[in-house]
Protein backbone atom coordinates (compact mmCIF):
# COMPACT_ATOMS: atom_id res chain seq x y z
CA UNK A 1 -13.69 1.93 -57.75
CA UNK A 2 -11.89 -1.01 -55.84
CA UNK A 3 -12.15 -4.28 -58.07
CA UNK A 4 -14.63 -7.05 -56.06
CA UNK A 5 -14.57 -10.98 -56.73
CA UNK A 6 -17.60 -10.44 -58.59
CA UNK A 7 -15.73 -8.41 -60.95
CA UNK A 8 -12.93 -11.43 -61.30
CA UNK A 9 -15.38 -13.76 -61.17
CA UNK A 10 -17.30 -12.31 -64.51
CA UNK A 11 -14.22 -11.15 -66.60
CA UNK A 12 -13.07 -14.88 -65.83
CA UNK A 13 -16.31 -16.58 -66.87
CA UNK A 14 -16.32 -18.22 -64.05
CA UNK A 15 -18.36 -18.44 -60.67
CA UNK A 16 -16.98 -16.57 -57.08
CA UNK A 17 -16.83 -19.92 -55.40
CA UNK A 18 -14.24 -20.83 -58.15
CA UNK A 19 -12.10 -17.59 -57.73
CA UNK A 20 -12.30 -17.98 -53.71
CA UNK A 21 -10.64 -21.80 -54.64
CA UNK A 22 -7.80 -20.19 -56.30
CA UNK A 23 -7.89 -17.23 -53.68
CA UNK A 24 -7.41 -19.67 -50.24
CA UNK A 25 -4.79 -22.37 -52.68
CA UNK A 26 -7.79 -25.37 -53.32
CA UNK A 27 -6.44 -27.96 -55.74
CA UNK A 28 -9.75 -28.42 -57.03
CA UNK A 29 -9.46 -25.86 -59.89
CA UNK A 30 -8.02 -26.70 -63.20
CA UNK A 31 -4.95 -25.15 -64.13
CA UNK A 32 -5.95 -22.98 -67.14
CA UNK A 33 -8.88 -21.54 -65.09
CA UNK A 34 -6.53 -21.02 -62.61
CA UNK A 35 -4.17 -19.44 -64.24
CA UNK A 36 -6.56 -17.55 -66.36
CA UNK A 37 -7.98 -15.88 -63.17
CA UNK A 38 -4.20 -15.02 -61.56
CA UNK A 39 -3.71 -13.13 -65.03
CA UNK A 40 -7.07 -10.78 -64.41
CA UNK A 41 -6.68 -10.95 -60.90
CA UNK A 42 -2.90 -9.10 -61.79
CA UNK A 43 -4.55 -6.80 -64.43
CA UNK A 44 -7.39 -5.67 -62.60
CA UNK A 45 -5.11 -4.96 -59.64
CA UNK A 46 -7.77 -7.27 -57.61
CA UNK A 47 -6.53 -7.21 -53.96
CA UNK A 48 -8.66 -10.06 -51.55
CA UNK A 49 -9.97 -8.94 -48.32
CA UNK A 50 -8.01 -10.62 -45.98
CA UNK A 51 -11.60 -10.72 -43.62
CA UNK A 52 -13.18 -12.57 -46.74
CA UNK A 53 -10.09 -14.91 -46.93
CA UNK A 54 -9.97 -15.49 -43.61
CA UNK A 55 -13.91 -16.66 -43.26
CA UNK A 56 -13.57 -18.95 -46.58
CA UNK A 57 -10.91 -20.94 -44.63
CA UNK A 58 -12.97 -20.93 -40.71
CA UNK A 59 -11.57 -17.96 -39.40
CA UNK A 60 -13.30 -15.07 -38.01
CA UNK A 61 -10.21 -12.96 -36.16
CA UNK A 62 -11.94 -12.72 -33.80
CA UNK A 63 -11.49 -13.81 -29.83
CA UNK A 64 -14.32 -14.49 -27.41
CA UNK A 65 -14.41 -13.36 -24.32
CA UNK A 66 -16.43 -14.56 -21.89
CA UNK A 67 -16.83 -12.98 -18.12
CA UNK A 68 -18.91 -13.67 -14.66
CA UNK A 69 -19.67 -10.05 -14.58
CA UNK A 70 -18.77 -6.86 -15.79
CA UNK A 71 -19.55 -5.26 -12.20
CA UNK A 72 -16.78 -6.32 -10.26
CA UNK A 73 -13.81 -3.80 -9.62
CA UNK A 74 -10.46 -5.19 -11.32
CA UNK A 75 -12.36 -6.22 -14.55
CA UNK A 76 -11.46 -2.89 -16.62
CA UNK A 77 -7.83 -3.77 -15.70
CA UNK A 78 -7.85 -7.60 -16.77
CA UNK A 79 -9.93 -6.67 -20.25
CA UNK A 80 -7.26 -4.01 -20.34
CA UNK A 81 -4.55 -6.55 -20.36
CA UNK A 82 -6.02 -8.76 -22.79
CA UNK A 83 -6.82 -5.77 -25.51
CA UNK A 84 -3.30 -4.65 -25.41
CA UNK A 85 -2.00 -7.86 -26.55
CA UNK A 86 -5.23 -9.14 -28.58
CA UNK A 87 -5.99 -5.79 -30.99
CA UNK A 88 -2.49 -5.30 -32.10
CA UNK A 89 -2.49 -8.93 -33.16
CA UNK A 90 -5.32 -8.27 -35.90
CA UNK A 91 -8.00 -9.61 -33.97
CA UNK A 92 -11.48 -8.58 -32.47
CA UNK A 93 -12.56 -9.26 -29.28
CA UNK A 94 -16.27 -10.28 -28.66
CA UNK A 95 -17.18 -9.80 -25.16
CA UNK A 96 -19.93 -11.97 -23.57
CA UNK A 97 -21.22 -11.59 -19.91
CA UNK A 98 -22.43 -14.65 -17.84
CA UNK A 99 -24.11 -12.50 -15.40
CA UNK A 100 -27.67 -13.27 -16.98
CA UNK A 101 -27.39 -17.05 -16.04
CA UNK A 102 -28.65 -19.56 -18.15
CA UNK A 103 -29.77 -17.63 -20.94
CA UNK A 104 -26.57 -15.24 -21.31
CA UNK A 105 -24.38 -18.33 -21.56
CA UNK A 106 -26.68 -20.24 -24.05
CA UNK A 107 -26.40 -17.01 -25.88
CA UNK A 108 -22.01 -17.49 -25.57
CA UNK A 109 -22.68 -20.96 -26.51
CA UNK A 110 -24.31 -20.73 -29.92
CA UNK A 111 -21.85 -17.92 -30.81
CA UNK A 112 -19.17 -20.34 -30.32
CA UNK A 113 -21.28 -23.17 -32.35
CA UNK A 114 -21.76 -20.54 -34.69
CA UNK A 115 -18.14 -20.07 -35.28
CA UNK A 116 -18.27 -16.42 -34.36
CA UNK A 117 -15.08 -16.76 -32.81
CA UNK A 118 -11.66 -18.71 -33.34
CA UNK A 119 -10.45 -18.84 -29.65
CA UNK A 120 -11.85 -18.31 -25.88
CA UNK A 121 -10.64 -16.33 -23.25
CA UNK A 122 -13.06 -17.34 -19.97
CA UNK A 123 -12.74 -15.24 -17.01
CA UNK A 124 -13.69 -18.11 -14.24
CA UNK A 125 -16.25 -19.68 -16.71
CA UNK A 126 -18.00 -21.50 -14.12
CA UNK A 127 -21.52 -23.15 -14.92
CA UNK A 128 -19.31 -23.28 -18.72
CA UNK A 129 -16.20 -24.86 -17.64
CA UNK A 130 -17.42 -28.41 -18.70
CA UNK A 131 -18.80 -26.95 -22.51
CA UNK A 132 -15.54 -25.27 -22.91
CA UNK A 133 -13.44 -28.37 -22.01
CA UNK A 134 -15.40 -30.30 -24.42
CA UNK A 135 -14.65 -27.19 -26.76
CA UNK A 136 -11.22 -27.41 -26.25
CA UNK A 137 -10.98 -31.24 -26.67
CA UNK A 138 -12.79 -30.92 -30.18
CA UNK A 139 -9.90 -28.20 -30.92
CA UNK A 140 -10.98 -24.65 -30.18
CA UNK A 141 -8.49 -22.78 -28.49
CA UNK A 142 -9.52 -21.99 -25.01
CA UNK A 143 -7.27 -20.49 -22.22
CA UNK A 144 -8.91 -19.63 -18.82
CA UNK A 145 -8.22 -16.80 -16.59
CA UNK A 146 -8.75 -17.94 -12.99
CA UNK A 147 -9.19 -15.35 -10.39
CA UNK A 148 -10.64 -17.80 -7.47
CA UNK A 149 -7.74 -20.45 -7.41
CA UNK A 150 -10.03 -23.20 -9.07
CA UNK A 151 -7.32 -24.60 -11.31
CA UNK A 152 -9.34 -25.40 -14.22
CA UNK A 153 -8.60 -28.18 -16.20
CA UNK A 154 -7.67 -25.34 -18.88
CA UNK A 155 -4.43 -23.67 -20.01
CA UNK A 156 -5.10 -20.95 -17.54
CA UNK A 157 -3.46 -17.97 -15.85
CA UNK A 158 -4.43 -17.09 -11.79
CA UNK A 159 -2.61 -15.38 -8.74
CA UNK A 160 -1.46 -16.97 -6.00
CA UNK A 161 -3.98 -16.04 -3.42
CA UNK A 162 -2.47 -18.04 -0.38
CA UNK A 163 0.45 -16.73 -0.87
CA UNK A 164 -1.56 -13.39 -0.86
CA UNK A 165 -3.20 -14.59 2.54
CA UNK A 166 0.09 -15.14 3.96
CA UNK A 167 1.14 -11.84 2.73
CA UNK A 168 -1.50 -10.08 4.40
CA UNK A 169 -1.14 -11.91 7.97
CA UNK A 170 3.11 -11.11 7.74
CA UNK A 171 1.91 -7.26 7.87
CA UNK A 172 -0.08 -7.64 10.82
CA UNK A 173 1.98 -9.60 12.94
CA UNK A 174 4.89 -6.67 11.44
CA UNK A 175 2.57 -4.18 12.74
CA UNK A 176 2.31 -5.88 16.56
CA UNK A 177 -1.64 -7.16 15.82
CA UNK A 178 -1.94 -10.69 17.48
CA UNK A 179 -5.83 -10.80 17.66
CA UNK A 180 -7.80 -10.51 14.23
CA UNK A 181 -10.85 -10.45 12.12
CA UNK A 182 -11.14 -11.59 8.59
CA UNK A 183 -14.23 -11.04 6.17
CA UNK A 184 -14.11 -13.68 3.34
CA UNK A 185 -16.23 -13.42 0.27
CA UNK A 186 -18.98 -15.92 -0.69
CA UNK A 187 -18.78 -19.19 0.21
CA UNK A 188 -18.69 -20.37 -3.31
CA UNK A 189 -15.42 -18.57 -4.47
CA UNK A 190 -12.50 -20.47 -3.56
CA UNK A 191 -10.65 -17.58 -3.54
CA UNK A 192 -11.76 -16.93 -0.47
CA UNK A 193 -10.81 -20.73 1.36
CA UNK A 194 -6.91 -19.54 -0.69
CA UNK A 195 -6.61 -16.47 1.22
CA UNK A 196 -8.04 -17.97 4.48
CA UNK A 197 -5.75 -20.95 4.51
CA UNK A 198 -2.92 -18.75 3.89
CA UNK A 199 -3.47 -16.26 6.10
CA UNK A 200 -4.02 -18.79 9.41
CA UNK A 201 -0.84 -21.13 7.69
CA UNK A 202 1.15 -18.07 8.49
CA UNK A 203 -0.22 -17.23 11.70
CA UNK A 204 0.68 -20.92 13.21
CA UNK A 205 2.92 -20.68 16.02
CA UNK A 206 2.97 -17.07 15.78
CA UNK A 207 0.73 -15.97 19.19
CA UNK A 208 -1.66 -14.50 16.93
CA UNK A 209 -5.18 -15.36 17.35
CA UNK A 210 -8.02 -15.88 14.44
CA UNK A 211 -11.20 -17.36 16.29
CA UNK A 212 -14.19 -18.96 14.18
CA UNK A 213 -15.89 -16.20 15.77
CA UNK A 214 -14.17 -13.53 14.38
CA UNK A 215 -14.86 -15.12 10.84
CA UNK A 216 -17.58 -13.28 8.65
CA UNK A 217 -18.50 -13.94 5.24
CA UNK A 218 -19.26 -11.00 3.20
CA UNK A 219 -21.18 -10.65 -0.52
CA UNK A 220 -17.93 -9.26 -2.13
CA UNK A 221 -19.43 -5.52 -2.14
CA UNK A 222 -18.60 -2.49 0.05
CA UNK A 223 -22.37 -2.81 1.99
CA UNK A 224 -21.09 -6.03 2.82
CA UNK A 225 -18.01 -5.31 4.37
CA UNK A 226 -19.64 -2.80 6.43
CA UNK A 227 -22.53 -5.36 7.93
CA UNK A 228 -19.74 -7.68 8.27
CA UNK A 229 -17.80 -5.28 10.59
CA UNK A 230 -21.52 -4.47 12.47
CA UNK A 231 -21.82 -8.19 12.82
CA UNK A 232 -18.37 -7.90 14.78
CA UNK A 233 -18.49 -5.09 16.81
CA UNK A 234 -22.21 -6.01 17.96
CA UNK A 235 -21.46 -9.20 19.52
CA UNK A 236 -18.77 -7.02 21.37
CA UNK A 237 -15.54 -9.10 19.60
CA UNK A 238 -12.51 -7.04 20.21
CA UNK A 239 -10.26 -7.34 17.01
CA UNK A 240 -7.03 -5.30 16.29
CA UNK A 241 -6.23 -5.80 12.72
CA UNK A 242 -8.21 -6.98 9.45
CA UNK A 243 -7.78 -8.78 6.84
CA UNK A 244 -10.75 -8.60 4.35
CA UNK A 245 -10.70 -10.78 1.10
CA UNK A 246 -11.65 -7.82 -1.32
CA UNK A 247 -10.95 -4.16 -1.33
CA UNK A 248 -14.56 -3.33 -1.61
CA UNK A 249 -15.40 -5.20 1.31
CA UNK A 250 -12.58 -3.50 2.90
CA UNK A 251 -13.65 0.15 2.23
CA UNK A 252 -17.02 -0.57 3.77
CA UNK A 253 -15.29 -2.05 6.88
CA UNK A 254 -13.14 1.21 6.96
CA UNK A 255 -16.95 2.97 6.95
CA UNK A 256 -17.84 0.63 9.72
CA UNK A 257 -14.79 1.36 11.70
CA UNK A 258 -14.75 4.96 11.39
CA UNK A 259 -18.78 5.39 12.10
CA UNK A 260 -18.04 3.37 15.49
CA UNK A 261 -15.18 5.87 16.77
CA UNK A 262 -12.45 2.99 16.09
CA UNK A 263 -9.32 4.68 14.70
CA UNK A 264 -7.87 2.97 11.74
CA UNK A 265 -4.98 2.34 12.04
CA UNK A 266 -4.52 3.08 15.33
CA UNK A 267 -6.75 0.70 17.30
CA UNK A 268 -7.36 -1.69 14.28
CA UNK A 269 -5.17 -2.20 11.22
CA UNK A 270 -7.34 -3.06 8.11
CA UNK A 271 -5.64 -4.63 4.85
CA UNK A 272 -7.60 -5.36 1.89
CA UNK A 273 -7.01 -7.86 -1.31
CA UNK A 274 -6.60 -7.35 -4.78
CA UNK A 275 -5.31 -3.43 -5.27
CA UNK A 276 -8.17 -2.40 -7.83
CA UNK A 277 -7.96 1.74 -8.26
CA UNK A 278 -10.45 3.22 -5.74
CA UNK A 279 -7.94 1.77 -2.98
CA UNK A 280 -5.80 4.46 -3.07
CA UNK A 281 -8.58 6.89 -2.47
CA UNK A 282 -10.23 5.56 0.77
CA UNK A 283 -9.89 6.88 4.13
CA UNK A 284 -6.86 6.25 5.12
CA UNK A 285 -6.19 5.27 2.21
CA UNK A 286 -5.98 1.30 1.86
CA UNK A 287 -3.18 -1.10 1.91
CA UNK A 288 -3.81 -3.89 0.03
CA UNK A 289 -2.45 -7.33 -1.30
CA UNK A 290 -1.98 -6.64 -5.50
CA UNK A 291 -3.07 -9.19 -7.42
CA UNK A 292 -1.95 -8.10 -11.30
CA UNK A 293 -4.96 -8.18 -12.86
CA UNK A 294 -3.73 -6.29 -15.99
CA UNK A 295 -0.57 -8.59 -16.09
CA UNK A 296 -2.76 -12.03 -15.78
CA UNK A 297 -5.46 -10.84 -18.35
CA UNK A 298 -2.00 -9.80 -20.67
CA UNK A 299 -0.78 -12.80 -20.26
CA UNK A 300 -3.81 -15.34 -20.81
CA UNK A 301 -3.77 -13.34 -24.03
CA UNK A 302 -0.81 -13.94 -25.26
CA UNK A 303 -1.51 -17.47 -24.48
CA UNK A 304 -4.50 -17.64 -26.38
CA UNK A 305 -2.84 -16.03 -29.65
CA UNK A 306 0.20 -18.74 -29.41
CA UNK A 307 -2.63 -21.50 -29.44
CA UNK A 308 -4.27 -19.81 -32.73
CA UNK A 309 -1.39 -19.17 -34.47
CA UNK A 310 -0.48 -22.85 -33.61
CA UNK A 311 2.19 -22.20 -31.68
CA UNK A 312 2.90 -25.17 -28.59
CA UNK A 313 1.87 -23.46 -25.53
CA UNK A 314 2.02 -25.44 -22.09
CA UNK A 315 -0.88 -26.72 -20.42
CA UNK A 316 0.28 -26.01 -16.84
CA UNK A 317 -1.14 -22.86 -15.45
CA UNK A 318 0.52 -19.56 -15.46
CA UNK A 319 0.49 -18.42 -11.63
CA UNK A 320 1.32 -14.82 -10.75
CA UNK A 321 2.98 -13.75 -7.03
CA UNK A 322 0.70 -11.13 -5.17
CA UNK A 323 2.72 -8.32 -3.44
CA UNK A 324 1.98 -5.75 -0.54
CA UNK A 325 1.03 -2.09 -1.26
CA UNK A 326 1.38 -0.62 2.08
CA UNK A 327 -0.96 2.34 2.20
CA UNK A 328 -2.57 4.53 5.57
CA UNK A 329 -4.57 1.50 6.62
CA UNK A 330 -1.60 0.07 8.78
CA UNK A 331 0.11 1.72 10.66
CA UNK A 332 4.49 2.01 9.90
CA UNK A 333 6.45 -1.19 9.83
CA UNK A 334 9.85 -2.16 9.10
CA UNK A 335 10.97 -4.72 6.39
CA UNK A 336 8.31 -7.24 5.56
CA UNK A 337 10.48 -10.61 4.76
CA UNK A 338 10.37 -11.27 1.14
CA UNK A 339 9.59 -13.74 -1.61
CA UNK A 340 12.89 -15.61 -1.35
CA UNK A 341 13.35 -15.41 2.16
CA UNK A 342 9.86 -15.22 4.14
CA UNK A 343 10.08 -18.80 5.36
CA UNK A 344 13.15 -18.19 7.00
CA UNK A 345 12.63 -15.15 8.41
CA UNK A 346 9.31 -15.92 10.42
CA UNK A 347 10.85 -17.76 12.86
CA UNK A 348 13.89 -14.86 13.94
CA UNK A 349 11.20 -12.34 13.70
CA UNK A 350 8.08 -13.39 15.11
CA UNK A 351 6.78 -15.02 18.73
CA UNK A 352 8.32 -18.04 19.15
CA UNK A 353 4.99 -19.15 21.68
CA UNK A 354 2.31 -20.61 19.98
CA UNK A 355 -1.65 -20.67 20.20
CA UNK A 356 -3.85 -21.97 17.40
CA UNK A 357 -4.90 -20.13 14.28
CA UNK A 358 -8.98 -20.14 13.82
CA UNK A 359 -9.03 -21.16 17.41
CA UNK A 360 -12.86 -21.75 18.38
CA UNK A 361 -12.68 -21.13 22.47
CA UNK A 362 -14.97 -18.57 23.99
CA UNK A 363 -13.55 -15.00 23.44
CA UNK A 364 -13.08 -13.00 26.93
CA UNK A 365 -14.80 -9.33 26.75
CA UNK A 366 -11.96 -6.91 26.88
C-alpha cells in the first residue's frame, strides 16, 4: 500500500500542513521536526505527488484554453497544435468555449479566479480581451492566438492575412481574370478588411477590376457563400474569378456556380482562404490561401509554456506567411512570384494600364 502524508504526518507526530512545509522547502519548520520527518519520509519510502506539490505552491498544470467557437472548420487543427506541444510538457489543457456569450465567459472567468489554471491560451478572446489584459498585468500568463488580424495587446501569434489577400489576387491576375467578385465574412472580423485590403493593394494598377458592387458579405458558413453568389448572379454582375474570405463560404459559392451552369474554372476561377481539410474534397476541388493553423496554435503554445516556466518570451506578435495551394478551382498557371520577390515581379508581369481597385462606376451588362 503506497505510503500517504497522513501516514508521515502520524508516525511524525505532527500535523499534514507541517509535512507539506518541509515537502514544498518552507522555513517555517524547526529543524528537528524537520529533520525528524526527512528520516520517516526515507524509511517509509514516502514519495509526494508531484499534483499535491504542485497545488500547495499555486500550481494546477494545467492550461486554459479559451475559444469563440468550437464550430468553425480549422479549430481541430489549431487545438491540435497546441496539444502536441502542451501534453508532453506535463500539463492539462482545460478547454472553455465563448460561444454561450455572457454566461460561458463568466463561467472562464471564475475558473481563472479560481486558480483552475496557471496560464491562458485565448483563441481571439474578444468580449475577454480587456479581463485577460488585466489578468496578464496582475501576472497570469496569457498568450493570444489571433486569427482576425486584431493585434491584441497580448503576446500573440496570427497569419498574415493581407499578405494572404494579395496572394489570392496574384493567382487571378496569373490566371488572365481582370474582373472579380469577393465574399468577405462578417463585418465584425477584421480578418476580413486584411484580406480585402490586400487583395485590391495588389490589384492597383493592374487592369483588374473589383467594383463595390461586386462586394458581398457572407456569415462565414457554406449557405452563405452560396446566397452570396445568388446575390451576384441575380443582379446580372458578370464576374470571372473569386476570391472568397473562407473556404466554407467558398464551397457554397462553388454550389452556386455549378447549380447556375457557370463552369468553374473555366468561366469563373474561385479561390478560397484558410486551407481547412474538406478543401481538397470539393468540386473541383478548391485552391485555397493556407493559413497554418496547426503551426500558429503550436506555436502560441510553446509561447505560453516559456512564460510558465519563466522563461523571457517577447511581447511582439508571432506572425505566420500564408501560401497558395493551387487546387482544380483555377484553372493552370505558370510561376506565381514569390515571397522574396513578388514586389518586383508585378510590374514585368502584369498590365502596366491601370483602372481602380473597388471601383464604384455603374457595371455595363455583358
Amino acid at each position: 500500500m503506497r505510503v500517504t502524508i497522513a501516514d508521515v504526518a502520524r508516525l511524525a507526530g505532527v500535523s499534514k500542513a507541517t509535512v507539506s512545509r518541509v515537502l514544498n522547502g518552507r522555513p517555517d519548520v524547526d529543524g528537528a521536526t524537520q529533520a525528524r520527518i526527512e528520516e520517516i519520509m526515507a524509511e517509509t519510502g514516502y514519495v509526494p505527488s508531484s499534483r499535491a506539490v504542485d497545488l500547495a505552491r499555486g500550481r494546477t498544470r494545467t492550461v486554459g484554453v479559451l475559444a469563440p467557437t468550437l464550430r468553425t472548420a480549422w479549430m481541430p487543427e489549431l487545438l491540435q497544435g497546441v496539444a502536441d506541444v502542451v501534453e508532453p510538457s506535463g500539463y492539462g489543457l482545460l478547454l472553455h468555449s465563448a460561444a454561450g456569450g455572457g454566461p460561458a465567459l463568466e463561467r472562464f472567468a471564475a475558473s481563472v479566479r479560481g486558480h483552475a489554471v496557471d496560464g491562458v491560451l485565448a483563441v481571439d478572446p474578444g468580449a475577454a480581451l480587456d479581463h485577460l489584459r488585466d489578468l496578464h498585468r496582475q501576472g497570469l500568463p496569457v498568450v493570444v492566438v489571433d486569427t482576425v488580424g486584431a493585434r491584441a495587446p497580448l503576446p500573440s501569434v496570427g497569419a498574415d492575412y493581407a499578405d494572404g489577400g494579395r496572394r489570392a489576387a496574384e493567382l487571378l491576375l496569373a490566371a488572365g481574370r481582370l474582373r472579380l467578385a469577393m465574399i468577405t465574412g462578417p463585418a465584425e472580423e477584421p480578418t476580413g478588411a486584411a484580406c480585402a485590403d490586400g487583395f485590391a493593394d495588389l490589384l492597383t494598377g493592374t487592369g483588374a477590376v473589383l467594383r463595390a458592387s461586386h462586394v458581398t458579405e457572407a456569415d462565414g458558413t457554406e449557405q452563405g457563400g452560396y446566397d452570396a453568389v445568388q446575390r451576384l448572379l441575380r443582379a446580372r454582375l458578370f464576374f470571372d474569378g473569386l476570391f472568397a474570405h473562407g473556404d466554407a463560404m467558398a464551397a457554397g459559392a462553388l454550389r452556386a456556380l455549378q447549380e447556375a451552369g457557370r463552369q468553374v474554372p473555366g468561366e469563373v476561377a474561385v479561390v478560397g482562404f484558410g486551407d481547412v481539410p474538406p478543401a481538397a474534397y470539393t468540386v473541383p476541388a478548391l485552391t485555397t490561401v493556407r493559413v497554418p493553423w496547426e503551426e500558429m496554435g503550436g506555436a502560441a503554445a510553446r509561447s505560453l509554456i516559456d512564460r510558465l516556466r519563466g522563461e523571457p518570451g517577447s511581447d511582439e506578435p508571432e506572425v505566420f506567411e500564408t501560401s497558395l495551394v493551387i487546387r482544380g478551382s483555377t484553372p493552370p498557371v505558370g510561376r506565381i512570384p514569390g515571397q522574396r520577390n513578388r514586389r518586383a515581379a508585378r510590374t514585368a508581369e502584369l498590365p502596366a494600364f491601370r483602372t481602380s481597385a473597388l471601383a464604384t462606376e455603374p457595371v455595363p451588362e455583358l
